[in-house]
N, C-alpha and C. Protein backbone atom coordinates (compact mmCIF):
# COMPACT_ATOMS: atom_id res chain seq x y z
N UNK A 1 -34.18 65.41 139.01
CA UNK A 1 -33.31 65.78 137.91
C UNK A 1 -33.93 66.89 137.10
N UNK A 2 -33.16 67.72 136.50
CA UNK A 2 -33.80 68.75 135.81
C UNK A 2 -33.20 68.82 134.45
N UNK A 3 -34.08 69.09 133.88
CA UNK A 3 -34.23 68.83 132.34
C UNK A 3 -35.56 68.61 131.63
N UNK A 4 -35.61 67.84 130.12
CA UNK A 4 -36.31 67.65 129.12
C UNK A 4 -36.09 66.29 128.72
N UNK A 5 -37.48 66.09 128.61
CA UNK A 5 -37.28 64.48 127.68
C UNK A 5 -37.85 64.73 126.83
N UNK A 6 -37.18 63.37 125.62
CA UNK A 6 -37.44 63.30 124.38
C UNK A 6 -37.90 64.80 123.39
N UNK A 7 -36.75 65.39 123.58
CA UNK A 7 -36.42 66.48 122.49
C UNK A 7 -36.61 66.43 121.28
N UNK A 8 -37.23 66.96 120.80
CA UNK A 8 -37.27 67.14 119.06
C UNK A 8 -36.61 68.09 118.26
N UNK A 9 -35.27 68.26 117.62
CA UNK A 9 -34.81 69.30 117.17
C UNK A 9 -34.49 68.68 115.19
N UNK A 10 -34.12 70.24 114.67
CA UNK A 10 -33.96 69.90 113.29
C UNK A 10 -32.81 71.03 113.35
N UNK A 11 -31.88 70.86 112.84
CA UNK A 11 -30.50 71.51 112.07
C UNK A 11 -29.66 71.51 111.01
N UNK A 12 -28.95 72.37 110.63
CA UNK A 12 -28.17 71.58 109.75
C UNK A 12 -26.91 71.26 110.34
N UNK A 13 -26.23 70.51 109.58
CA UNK A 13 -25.28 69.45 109.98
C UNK A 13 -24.33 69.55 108.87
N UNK A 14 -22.64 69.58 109.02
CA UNK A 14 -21.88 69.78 107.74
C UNK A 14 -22.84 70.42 106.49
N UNK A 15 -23.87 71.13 106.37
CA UNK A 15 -24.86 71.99 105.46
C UNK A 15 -25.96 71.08 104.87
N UNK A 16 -25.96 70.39 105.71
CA UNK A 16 -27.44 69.17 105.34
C UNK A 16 -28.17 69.36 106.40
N UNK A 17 -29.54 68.99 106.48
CA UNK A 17 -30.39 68.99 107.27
C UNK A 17 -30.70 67.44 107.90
N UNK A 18 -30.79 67.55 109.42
CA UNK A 18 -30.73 66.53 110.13
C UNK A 18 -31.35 66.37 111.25
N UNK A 19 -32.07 65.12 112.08
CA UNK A 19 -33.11 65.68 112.79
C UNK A 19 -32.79 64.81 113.96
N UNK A 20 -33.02 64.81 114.98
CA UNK A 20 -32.58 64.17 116.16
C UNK A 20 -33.52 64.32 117.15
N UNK A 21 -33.87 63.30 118.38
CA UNK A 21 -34.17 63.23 119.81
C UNK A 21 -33.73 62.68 120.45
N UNK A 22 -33.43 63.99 121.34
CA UNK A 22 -32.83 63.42 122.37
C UNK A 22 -33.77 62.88 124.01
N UNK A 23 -33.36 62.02 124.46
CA UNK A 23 -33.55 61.20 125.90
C UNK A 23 -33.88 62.10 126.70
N UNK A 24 -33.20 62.54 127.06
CA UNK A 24 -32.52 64.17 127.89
C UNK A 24 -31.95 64.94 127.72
N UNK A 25 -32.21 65.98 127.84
CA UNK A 25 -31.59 67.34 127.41
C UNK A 25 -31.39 68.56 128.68
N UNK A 26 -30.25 68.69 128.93
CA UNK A 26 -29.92 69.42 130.19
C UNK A 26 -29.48 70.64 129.51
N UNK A 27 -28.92 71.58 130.24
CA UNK A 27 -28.45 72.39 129.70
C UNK A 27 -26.95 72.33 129.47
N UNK A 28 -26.21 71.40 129.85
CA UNK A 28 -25.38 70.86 129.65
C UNK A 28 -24.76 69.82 128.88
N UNK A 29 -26.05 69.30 128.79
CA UNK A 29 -25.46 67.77 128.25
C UNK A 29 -26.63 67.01 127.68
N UNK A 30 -26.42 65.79 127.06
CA UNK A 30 -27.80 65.52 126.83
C UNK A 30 -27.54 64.46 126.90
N UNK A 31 -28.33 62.91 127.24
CA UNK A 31 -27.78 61.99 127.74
C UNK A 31 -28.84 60.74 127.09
N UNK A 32 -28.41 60.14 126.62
CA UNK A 32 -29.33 59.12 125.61
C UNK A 32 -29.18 57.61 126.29
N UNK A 33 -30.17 56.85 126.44
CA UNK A 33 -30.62 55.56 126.87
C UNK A 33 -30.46 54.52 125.65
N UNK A 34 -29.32 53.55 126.10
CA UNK A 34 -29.24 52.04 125.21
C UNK A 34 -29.29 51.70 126.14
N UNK A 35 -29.72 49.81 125.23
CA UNK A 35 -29.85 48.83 125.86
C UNK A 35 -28.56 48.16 125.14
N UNK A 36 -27.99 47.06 126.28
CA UNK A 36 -27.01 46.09 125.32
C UNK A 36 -27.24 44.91 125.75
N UNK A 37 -27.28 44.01 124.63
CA UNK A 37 -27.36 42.20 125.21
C UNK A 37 -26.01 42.29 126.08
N UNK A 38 -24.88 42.50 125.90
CA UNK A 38 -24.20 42.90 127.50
C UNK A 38 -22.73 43.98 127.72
N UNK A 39 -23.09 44.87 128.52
CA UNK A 39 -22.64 45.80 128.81
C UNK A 39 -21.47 45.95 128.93
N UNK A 40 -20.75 44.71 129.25
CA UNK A 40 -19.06 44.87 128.69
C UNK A 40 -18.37 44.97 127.51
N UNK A 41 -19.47 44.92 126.06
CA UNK A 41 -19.67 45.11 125.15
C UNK A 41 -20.14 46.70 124.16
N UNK A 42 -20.09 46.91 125.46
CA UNK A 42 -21.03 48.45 124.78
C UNK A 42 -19.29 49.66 123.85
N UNK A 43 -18.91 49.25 124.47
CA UNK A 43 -17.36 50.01 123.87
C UNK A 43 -17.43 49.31 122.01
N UNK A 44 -17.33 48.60 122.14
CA UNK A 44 -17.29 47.84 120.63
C UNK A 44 -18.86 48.16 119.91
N UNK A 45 -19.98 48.25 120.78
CA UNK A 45 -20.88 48.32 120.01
C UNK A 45 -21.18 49.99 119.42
N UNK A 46 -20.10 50.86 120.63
CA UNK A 46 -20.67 52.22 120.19
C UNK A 46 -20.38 52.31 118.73
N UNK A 47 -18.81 51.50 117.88
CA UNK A 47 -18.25 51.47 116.52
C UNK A 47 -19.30 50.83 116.23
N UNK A 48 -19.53 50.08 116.15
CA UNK A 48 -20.36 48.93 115.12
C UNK A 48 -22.35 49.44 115.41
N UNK A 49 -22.40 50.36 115.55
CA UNK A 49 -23.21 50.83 115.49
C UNK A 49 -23.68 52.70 115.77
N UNK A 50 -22.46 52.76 115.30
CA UNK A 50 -22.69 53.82 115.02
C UNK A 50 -22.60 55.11 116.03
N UNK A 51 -22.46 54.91 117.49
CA UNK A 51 -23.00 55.90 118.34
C UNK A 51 -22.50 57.10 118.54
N UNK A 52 -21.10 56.81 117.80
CA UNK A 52 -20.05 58.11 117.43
C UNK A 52 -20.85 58.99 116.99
N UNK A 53 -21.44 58.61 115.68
CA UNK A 53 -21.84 59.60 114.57
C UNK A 53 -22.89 60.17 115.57
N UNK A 54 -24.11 59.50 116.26
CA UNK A 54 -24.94 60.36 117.00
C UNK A 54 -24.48 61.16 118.31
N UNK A 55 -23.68 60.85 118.56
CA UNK A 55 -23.03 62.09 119.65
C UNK A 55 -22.72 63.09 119.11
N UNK A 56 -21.65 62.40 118.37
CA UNK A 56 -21.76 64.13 117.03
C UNK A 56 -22.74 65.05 116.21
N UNK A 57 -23.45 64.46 115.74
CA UNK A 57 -24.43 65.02 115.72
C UNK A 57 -25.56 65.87 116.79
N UNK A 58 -25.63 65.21 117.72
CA UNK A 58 -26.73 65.39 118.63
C UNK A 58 -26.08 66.98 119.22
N UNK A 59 -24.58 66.49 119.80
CA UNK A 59 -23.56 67.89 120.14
C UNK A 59 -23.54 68.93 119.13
N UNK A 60 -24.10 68.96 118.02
CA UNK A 60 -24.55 69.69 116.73
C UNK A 60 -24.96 70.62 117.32
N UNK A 61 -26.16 70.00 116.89
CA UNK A 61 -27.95 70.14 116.82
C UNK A 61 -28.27 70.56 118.04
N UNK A 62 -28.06 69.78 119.16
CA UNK A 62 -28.49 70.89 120.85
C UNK A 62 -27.02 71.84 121.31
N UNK A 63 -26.11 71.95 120.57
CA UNK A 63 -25.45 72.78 121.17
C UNK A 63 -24.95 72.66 122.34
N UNK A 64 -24.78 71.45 122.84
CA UNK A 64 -24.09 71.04 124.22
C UNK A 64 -22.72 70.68 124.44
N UNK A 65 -22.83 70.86 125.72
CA UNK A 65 -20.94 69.91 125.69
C UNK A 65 -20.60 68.88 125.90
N UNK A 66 -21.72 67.82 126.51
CA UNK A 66 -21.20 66.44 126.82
C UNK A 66 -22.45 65.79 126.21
N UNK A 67 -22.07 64.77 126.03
CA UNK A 67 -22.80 63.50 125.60
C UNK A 67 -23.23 62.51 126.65
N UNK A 68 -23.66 61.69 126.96
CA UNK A 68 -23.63 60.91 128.00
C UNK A 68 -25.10 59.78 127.41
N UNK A 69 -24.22 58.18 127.72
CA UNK A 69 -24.71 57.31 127.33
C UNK A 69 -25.09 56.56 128.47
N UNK A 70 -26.50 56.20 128.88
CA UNK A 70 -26.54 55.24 130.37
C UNK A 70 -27.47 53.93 129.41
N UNK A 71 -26.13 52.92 129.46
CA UNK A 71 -26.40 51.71 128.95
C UNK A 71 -27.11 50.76 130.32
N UNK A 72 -28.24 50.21 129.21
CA UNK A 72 -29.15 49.13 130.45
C UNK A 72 -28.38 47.70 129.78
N UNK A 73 -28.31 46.60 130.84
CA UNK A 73 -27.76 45.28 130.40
C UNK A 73 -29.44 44.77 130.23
N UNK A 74 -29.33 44.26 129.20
CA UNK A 74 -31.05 43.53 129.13
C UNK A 74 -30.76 42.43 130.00
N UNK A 75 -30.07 41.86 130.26
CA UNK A 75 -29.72 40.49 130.73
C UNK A 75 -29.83 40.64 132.21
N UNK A 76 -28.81 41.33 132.97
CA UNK A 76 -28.78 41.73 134.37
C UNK A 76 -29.53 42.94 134.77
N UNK A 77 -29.99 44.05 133.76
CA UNK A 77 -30.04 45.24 134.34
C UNK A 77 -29.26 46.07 135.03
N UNK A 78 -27.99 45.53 134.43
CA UNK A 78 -27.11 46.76 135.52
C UNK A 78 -26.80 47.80 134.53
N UNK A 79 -26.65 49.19 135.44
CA UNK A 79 -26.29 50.04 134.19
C UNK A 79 -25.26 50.67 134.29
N UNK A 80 -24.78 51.44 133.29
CA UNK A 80 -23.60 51.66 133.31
C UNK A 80 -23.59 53.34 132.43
N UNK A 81 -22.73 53.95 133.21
CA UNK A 81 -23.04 55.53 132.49
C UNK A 81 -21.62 55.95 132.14
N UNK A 82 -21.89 56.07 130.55
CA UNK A 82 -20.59 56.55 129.65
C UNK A 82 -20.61 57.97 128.72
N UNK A 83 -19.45 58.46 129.39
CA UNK A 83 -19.74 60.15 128.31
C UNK A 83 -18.41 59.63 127.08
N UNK A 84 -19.49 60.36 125.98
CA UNK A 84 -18.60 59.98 124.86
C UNK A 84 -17.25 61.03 124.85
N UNK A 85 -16.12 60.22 124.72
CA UNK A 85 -14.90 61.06 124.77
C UNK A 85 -15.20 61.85 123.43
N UNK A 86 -13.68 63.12 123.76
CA UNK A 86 -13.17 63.95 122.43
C UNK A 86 -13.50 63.30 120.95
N UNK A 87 -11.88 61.74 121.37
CA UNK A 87 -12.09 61.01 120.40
C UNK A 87 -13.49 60.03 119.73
N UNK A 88 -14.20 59.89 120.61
CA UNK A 88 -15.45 59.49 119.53
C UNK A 88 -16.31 60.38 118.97
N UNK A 89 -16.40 61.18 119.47
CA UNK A 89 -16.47 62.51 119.17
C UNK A 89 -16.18 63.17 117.35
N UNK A 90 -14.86 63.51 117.82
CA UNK A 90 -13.95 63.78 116.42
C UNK A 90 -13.64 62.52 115.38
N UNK A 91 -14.08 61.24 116.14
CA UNK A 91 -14.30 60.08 115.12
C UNK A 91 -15.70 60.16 114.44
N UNK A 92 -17.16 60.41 115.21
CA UNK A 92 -18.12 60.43 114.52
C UNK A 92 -18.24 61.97 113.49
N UNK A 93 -17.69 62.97 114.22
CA UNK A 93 -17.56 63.67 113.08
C UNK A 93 -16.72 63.65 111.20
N UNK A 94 -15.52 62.85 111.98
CA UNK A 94 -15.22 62.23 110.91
C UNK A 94 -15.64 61.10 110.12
N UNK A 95 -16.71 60.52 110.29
CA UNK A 95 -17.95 59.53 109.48
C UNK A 95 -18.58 60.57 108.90
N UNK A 96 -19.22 61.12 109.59
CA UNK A 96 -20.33 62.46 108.95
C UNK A 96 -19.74 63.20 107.65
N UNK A 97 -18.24 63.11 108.12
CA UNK A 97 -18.08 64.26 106.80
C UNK A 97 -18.05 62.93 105.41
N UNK A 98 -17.37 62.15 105.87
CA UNK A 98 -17.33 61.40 104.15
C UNK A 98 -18.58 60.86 103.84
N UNK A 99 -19.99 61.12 104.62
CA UNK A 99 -20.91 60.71 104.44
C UNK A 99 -21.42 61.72 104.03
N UNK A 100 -21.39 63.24 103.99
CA UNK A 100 -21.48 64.09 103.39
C UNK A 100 -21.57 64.11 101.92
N UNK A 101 -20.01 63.69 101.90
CA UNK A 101 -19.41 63.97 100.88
C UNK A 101 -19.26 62.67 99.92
N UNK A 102 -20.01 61.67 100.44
CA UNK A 102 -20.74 60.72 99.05
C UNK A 102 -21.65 61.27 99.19
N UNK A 103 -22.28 61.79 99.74
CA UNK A 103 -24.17 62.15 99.44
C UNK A 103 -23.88 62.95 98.45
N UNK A 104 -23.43 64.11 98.78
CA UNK A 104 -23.07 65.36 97.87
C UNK A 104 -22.54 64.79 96.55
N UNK A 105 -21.50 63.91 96.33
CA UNK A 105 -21.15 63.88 94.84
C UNK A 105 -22.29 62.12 94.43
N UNK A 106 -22.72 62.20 95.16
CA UNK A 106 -23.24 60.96 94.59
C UNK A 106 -22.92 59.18 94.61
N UNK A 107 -21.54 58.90 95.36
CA UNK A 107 -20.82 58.09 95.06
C UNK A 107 -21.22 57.00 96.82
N UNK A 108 -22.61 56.85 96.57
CA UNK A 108 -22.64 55.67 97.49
C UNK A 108 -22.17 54.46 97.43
């Protein structure tokens, strides 16, 4: 495989500064490693934890076009490889901005 592991980058982000590593970093894509207690679960866990917002971000900050998530099952070890759609995408960007925009006025 060709690429970079564990990337270190700093950018700004909606005009804040934000810092990220990535797993892998292709020139295409960059592709980040979870684990899930179980993998038919990982759809619900990307909301409830957030993974929107780091695709969005990460697609920032390295300037790529795809995202790509290869979830390990801790339980079975099977894995499973998911690129984050448009919509989680344009959903984690839309977290970022109202998270912005309490930081900015203050209103946590």
């Amino acid at each position: 495989l060709s690429g970079l592991a564990e990337v270190p980058a700093i950018d700004y982000v909606q005009g804040l500064p934000v810092r990220a590593k990535a797993d892998w970093l292709r020139d295409d894509c960059i592709a980040d490693v979870k684990t899930a207690s179980s993998i038919d679960d990982f759809d619900y866990n990307c909301t409830l934890f957030g993974y929107d917002i780091q695709a969005y971000i990460y697609l920032e900050i390295f300037k790529r076009d795809f995202f790509i998530f290869i979830v390990v099952d801790k339980r079975t070890f099977k894995v499973k490889v998911v690129q984050a759609t448009k919509d989680m995408i344009q959903e984690g960007k839309r977290k970022v901005a109202i998270a912005v925009e309490n930081y900015v006025h203050g209103t946590f």
